[in-house]
Protein backbone atom coordinates (compact mmCIF):
# COMPACT_ATOMS: atom_id res chain seq x y z
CA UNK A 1 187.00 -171.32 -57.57
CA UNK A 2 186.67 -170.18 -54.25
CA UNK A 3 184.83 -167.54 -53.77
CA UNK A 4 183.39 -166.88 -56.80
CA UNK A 5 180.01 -164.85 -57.48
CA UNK A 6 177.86 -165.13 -60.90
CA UNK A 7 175.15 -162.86 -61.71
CA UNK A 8 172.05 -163.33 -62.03
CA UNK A 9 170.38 -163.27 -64.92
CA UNK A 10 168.09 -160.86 -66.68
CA UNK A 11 165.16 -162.51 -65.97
CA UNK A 12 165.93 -163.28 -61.92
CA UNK A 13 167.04 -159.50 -61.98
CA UNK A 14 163.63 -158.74 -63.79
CA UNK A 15 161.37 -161.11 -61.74
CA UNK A 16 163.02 -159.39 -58.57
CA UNK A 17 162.64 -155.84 -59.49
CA UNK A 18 158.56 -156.86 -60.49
CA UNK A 19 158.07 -158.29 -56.80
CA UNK A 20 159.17 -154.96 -55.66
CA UNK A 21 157.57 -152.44 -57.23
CA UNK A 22 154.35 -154.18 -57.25
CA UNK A 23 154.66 -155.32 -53.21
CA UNK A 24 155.61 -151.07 -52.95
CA UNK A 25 152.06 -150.64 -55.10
CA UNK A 26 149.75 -153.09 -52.60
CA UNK A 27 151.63 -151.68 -49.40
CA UNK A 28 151.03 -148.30 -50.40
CA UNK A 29 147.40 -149.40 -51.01
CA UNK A 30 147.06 -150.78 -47.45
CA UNK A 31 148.56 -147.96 -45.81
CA UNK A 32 145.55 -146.26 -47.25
CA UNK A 33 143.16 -148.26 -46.92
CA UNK A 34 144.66 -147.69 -42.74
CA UNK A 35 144.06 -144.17 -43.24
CA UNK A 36 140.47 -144.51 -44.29
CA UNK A 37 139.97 -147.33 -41.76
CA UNK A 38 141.33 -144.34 -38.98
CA UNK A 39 139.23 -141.56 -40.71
CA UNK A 40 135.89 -143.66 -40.46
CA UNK A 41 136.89 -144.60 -36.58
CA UNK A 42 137.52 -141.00 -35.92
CA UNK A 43 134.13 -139.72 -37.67
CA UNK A 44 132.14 -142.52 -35.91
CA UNK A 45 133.72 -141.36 -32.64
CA UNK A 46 132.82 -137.71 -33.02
CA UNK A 47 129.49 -139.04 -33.84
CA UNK A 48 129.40 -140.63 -31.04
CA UNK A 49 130.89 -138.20 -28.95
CA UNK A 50 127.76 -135.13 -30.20
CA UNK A 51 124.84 -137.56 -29.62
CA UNK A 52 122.49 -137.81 -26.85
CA UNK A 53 123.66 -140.93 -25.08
CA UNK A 54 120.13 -142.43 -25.98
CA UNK A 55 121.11 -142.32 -29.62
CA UNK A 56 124.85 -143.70 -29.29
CA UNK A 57 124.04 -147.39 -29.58
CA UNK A 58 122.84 -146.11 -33.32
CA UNK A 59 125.83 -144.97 -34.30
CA UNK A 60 127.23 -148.38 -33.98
CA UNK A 61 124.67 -149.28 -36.29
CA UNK A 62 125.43 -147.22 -38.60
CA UNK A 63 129.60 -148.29 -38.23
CA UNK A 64 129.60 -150.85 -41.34
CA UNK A 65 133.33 -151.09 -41.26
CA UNK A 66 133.79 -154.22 -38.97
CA UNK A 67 137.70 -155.97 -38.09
CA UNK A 68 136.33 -158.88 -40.05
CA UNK A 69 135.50 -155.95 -43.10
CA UNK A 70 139.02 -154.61 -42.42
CA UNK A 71 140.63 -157.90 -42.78
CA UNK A 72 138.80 -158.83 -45.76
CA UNK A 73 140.00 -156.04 -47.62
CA UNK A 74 143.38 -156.44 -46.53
CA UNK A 75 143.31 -160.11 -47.57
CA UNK A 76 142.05 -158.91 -51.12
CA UNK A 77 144.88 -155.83 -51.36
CA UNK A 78 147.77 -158.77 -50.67
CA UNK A 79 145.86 -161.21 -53.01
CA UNK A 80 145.91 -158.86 -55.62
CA UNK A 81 149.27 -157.98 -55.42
CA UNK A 82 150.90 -161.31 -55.63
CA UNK A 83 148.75 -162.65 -58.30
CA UNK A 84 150.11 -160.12 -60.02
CA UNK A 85 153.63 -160.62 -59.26
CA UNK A 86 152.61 -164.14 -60.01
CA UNK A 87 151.23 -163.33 -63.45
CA UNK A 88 153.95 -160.86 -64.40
CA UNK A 89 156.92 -163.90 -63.20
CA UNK A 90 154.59 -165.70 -65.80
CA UNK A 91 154.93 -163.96 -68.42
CA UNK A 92 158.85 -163.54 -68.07
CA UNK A 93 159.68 -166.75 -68.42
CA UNK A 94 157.78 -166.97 -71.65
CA UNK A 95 160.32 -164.16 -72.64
CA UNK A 96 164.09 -164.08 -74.01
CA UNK A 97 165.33 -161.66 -72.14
């Protein structure tokens, strides 16, 4: 039949709803883990910014949160996430649903 359109099943319709809630959960995590990433640059800056000039080259120093850091944790926030859509597609198909 021309044309023609099946459903998917429970499960794909399951599976697909999973991947989206928990990719909502680890973006929302990353969008604030870019907030506290733009807090610390902001503090360090007005750090910075009140210091003697003498003392400036301290406050990077002090700045612990490096792009490498940043990129790190981001790499952990998206590993987490799909291991658990991973896990959760896992346990689905062990289910009759």
């Amino acid at each position: 039949m021309e044309g023609s359109f099946s459903a998917p099943d429970k499960g794909t319709m399951l599976k697909a709803k999973v991947r989206f809630v928990i990719s909502r959960l680890f973006k929302s995590q990353l969008r604030s883990l870019e907030r506290i990433y733009d807090d610390h640059d902001d503090a360090m800056g007005k750090l910075a910014d009140a210091l003697p000039e003498q003392y400036v080259d301290f406050v990077d120093l002090a700045d612990y949160i490096s792009e490498s850091r940043k990129e790190d944790n981001r790499r952990e926030t998206l590993n987490a996430g799909n291991d658990a859509i991973r896990e959760l597609e896992e346990m689905i198909d062990n289910l009759r649903v």
